[in-house]
C-alpha atoms as a PDB file:
ATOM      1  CA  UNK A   1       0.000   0.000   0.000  1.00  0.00           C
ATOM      2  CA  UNK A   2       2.468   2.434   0.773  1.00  0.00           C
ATOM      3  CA  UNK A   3       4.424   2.002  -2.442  1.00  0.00           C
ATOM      4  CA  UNK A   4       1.240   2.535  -4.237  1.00  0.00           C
ATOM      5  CA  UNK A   5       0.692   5.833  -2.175  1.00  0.00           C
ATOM      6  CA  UNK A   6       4.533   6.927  -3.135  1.00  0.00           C
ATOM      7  CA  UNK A   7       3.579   6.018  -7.243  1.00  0.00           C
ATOM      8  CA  UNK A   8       0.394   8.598  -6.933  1.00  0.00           C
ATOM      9  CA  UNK A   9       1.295  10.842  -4.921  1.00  0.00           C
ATOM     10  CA  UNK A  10       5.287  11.121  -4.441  1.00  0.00           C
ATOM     11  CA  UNK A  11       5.823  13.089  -7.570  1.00  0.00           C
ATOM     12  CA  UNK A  12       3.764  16.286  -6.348  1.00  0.00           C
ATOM     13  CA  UNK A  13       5.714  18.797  -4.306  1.00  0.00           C
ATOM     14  CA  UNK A  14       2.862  19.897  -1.772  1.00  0.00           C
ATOM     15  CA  UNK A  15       2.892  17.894   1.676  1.00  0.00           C
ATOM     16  CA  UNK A  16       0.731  15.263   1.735  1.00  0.00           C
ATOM     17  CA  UNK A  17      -0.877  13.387   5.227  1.00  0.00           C
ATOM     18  CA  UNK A  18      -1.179   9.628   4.763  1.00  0.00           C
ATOM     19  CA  UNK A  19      -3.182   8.142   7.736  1.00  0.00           C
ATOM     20  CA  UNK A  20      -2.406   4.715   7.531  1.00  0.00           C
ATOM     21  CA  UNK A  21      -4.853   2.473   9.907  1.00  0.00           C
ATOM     22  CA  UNK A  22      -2.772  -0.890  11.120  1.00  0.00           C
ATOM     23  CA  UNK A  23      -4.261  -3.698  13.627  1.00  0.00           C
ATOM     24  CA  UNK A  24      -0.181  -4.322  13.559  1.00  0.00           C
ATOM     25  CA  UNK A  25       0.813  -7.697  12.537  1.00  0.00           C
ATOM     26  CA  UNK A  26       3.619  -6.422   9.810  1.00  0.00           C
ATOM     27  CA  UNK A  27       3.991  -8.187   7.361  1.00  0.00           C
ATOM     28  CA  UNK A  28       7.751  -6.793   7.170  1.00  0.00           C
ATOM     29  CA  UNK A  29      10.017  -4.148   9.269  1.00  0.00           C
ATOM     30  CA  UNK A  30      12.736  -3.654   7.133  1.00  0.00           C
ATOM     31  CA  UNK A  31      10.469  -3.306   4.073  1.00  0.00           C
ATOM     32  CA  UNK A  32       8.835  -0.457   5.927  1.00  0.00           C
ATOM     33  CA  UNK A  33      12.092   1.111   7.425  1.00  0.00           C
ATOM     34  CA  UNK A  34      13.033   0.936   3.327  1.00  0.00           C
ATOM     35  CA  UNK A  35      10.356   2.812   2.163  1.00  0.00           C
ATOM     36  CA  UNK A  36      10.380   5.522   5.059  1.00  0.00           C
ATOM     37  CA  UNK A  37      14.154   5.998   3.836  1.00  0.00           C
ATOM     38  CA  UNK A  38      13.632   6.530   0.487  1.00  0.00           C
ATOM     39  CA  UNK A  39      10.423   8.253   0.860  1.00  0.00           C
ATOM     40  CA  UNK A  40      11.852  10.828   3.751  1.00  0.00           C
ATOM     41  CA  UNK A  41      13.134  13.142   0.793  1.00  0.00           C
ATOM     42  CA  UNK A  42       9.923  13.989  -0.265  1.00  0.00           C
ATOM     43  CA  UNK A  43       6.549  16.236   1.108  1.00  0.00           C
ATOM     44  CA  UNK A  44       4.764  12.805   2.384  1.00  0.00           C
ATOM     45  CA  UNK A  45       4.307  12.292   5.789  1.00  0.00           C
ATOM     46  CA  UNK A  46       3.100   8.597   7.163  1.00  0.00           C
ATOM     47  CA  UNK A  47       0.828   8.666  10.685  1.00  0.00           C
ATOM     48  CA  UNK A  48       0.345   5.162  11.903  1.00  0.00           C
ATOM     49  CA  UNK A  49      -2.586   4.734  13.907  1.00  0.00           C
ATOM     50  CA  UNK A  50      -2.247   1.274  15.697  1.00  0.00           C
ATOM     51  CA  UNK A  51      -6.158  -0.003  16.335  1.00  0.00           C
ATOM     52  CA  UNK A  52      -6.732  -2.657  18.411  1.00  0.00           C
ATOM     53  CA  UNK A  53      -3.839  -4.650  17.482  1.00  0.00           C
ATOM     54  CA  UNK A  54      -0.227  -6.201  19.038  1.00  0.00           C
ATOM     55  CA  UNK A  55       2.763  -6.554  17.266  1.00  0.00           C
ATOM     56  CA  UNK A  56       3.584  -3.107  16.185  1.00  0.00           C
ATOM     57  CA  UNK A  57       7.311  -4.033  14.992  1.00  0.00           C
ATOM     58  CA  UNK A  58       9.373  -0.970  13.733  1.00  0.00           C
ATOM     59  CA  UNK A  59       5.822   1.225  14.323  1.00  0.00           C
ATOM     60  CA  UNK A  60       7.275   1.132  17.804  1.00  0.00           C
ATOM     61  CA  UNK A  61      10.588   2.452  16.858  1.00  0.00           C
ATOM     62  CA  UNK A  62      10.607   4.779  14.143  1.00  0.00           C
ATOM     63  CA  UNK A  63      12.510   7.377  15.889  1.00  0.00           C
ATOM     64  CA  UNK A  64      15.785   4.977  15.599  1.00  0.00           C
ATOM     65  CA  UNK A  65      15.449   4.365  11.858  1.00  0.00           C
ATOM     66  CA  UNK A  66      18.453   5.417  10.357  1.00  0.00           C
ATOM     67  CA  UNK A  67      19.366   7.514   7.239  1.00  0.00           C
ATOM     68  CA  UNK A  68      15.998   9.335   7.094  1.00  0.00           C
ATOM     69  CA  UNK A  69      16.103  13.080   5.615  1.00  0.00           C
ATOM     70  CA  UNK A  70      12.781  14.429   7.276  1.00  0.00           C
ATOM     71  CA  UNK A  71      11.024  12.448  10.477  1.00  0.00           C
ATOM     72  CA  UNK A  72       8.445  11.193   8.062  1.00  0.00           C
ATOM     73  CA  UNK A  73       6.710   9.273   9.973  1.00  0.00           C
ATOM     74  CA  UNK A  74       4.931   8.617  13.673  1.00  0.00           C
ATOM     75  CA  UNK A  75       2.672   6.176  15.491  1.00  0.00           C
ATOM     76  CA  UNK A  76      -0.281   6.573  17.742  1.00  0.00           C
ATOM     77  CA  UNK A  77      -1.547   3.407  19.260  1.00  0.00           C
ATOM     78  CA  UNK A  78      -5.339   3.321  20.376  1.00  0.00           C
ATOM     79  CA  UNK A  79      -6.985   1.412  22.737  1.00  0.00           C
ATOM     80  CA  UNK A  80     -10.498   2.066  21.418  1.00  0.00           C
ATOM     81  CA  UNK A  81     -12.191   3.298  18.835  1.00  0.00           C
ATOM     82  CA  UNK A  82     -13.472   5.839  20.647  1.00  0.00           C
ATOM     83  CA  UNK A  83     -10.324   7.097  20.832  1.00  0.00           C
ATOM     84  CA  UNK A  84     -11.215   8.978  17.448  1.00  0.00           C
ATOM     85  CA  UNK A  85     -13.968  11.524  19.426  1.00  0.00           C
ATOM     86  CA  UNK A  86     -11.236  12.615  21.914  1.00  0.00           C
ATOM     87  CA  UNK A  87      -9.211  15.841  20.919  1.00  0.00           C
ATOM     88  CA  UNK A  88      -5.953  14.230  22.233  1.00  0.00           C
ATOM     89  CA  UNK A  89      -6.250  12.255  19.186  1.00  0.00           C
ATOM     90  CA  UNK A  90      -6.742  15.318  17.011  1.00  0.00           C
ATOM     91  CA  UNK A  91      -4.051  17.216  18.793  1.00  0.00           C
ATOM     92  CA  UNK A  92      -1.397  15.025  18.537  1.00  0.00           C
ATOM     93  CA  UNK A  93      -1.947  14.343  14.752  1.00  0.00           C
ATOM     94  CA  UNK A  94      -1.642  17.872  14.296  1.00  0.00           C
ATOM     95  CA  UNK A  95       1.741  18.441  16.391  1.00  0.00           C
ATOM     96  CA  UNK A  96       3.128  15.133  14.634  1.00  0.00           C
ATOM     97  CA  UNK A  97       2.048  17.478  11.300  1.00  0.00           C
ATOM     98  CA  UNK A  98       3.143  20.569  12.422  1.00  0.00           C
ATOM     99  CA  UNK A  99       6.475  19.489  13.146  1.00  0.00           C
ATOM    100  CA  UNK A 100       7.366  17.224  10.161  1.00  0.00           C
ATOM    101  CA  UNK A 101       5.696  20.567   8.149  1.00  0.00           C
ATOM    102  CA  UNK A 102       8.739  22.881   9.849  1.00  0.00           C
ATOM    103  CA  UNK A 103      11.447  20.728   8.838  1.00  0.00           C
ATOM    104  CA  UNK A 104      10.262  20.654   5.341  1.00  0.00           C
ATOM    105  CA  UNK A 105      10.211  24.252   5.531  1.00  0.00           C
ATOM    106  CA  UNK A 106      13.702  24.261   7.262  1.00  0.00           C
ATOM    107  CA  UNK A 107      15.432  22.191   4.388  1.00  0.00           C
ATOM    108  CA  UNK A 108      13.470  24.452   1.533  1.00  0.00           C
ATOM    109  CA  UNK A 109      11.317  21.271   0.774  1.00  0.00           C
ATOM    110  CA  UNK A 110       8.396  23.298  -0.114  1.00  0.00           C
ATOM    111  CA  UNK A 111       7.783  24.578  -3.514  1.00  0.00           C
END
């Protein structure tokens, strides 16, 4: 899915928000940690929203991949789906956003 994101939307230079729903249970880490690399040097930022799931893998960890050019990329894990009607929810989306948005700004990313 996420290399069928990058082959619509990577070539377009505005940011782009991919909210990308996971019960966990990945399928493959590194393939993930691959595509974050080569997909942190352009406007498309990945929010992983764990939903009632275990196994998280490299969700849990994506502040220690390696080699990235922007922070592309963060998890929230959710209890419920409930979770959706609280403004925490909201909130932290939009810092995760807000940030990433910066650092694009930062290294001129933005046309």
């Amino acid at each position: 899915a996420m290399r069928d994101i990058m082959m619509i939307y990577g070539g377009l230079r505005r940011p782009i928000l991919v909210l990308f729903l996971t019960d966990g249970r990945l399928q493959s880490d590194w393939e993930i940690e691959e595509i974050l690399i080569k997909t942190s040097r352009f406007p498309v930022f990945w929010q992983f929203i764990g939903l009632y799931g275990e196994e998280y893998g490299v969700l849990n960890h994506l502040d220690e991949i390696d080699g990235r050019h922007t922070r592309n990329a963060a998890f929230l894990k959710m209890e419920d789906f409930d979770d959706f009607m609280d403004s925490g929810f909201y909130r932290t989306i939009f810092t995760n956003t807000a940030a990433w948005l910066e650092e694009l700004d930062r290294k001129q990313m933005l046309s």
